[in-house]
Protein backbone atom coordinates (compact mmCIF):
# COMPACT_ATOMS: atom_id res chain seq x y z
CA UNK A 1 98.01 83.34 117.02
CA UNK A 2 99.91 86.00 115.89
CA UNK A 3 102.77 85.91 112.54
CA UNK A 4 105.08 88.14 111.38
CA UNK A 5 106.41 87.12 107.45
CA UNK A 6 109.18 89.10 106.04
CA UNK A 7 109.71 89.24 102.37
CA UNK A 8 112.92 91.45 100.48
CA UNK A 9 115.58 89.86 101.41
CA UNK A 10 118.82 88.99 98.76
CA UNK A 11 122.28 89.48 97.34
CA UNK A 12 122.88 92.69 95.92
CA UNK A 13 125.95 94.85 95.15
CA UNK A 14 127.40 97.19 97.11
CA UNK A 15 125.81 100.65 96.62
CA UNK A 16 122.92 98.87 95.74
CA UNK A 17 119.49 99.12 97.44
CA UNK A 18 116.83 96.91 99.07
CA UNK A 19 113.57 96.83 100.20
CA UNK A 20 112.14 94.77 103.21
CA UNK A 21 108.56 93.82 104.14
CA UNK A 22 106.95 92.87 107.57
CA UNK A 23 103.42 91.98 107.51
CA UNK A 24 101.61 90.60 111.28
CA UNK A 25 98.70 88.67 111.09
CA UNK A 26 96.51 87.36 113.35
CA UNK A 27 94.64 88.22 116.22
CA UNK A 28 95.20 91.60 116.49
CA UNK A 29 93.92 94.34 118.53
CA UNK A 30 96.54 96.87 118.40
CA UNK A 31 100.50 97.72 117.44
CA UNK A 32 102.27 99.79 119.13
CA UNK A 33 106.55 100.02 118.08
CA UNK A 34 107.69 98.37 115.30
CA UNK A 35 111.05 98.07 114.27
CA UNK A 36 114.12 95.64 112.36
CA UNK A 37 117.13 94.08 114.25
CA UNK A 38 119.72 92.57 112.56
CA UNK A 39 122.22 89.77 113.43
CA UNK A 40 125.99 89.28 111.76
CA UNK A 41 127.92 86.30 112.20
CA UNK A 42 129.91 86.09 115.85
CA UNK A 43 127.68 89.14 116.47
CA UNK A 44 124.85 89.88 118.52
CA UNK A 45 121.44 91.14 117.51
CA UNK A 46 121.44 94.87 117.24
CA UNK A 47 118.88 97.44 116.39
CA UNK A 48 118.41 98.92 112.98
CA UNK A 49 115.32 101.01 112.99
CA UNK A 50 112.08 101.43 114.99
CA UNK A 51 109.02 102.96 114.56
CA UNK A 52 105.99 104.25 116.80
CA UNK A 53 102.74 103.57 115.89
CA UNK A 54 102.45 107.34 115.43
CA UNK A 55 105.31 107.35 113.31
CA UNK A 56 108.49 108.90 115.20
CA UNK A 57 111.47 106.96 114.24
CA UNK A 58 114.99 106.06 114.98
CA UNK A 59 117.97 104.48 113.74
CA UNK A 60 121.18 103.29 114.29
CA UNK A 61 124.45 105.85 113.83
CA UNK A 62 125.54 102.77 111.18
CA UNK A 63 122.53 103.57 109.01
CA UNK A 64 121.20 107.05 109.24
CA UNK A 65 121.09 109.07 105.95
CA UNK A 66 120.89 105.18 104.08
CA UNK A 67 117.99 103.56 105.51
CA UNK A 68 114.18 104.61 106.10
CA UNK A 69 111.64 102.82 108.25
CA UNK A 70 108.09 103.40 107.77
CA UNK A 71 104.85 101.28 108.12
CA UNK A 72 101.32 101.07 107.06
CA UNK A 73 99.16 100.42 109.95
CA UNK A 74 95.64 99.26 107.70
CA UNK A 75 97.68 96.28 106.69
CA UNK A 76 100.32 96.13 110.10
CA UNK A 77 103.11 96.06 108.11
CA UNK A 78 106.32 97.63 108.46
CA UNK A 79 109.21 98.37 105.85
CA UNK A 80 113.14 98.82 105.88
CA UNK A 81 114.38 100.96 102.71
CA UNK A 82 117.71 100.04 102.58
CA UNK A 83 120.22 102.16 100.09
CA UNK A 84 123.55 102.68 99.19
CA UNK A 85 124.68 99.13 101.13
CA UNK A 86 127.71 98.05 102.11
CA UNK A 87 129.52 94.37 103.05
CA UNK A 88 129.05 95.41 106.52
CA UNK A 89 125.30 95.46 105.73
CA UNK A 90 125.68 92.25 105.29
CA UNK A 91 123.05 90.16 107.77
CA UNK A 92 120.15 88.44 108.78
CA UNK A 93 117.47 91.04 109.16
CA UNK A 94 114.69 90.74 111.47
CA UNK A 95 111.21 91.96 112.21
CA UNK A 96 109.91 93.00 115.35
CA UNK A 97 106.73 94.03 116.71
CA UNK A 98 104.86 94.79 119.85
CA UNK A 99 101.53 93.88 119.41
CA UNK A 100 98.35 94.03 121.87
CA UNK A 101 95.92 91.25 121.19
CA UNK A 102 94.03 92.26 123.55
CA UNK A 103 93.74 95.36 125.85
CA UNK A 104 95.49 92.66 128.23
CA UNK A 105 97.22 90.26 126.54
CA UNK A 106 100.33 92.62 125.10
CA UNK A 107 103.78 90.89 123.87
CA UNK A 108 106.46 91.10 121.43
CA UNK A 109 106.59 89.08 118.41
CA UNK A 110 109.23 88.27 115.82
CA UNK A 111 109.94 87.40 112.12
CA UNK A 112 111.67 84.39 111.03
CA UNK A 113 114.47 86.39 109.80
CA UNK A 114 115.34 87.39 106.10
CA UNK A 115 119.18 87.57 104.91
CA UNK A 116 120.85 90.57 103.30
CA UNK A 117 124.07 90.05 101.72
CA UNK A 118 125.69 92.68 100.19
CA UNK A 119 128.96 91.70 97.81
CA UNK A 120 130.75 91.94 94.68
């Protein structure tokens, strides 16, 4: 079986900054993209930032210049540096992997979700 756990999640002020965590666990043979979605109220699931396994990245227009993705593949975990945040930040934030358990057996995975408010 195969988890993804984020961590990082909170209330913070706007102009503030954040910091997200993915780790997988499991049984893993490889990753290959990671990458965080995000979901508002009444809106759908949209993508934040991805990341290759070999570390070319990409972000939405809403976040570029604010946010950096990176990831450490010895531990297969993944991280969303969030700063300078605004309300419209404001949303559950979540993982996503694709993840090869065996050469075979490939599939995408997600986190539970982890929410980001950002008020006054």
């Amino acid at each position: 079986q195969v988890q993804l756990v984020e961590s990082g999640g909170g209330l913070v002020q706007p102009g503030g900054s954040l910091r997200l965590s993915c780790a997988a666990s499991g049984s893993i043979f490889s990753i290959n993209a990671m990458g965080w979605y995000r979901q508002a109220p009444g809106k759908q699931r949209e993508l934040v930032a991805g990341i290759t396994s070999g570390g070319s990245t990409n972000y939405a227009d809403s976040v570029k210049g604010r946010f950096t993705i990176s990831r450490d593949n010895a531990n297969n975990t993944v991280y969303l540096q969030m700063n300078s945040l605004k309300p419209e930040d404001t949303a559950v934030y979540y993982c996503n992997a694709d993840i090869l358990r065996s050469a075979w057996a490939r599939r995408d995975y997600w986190g539970q979700g982890t929410q980001v408010t950002v008020s006054s």
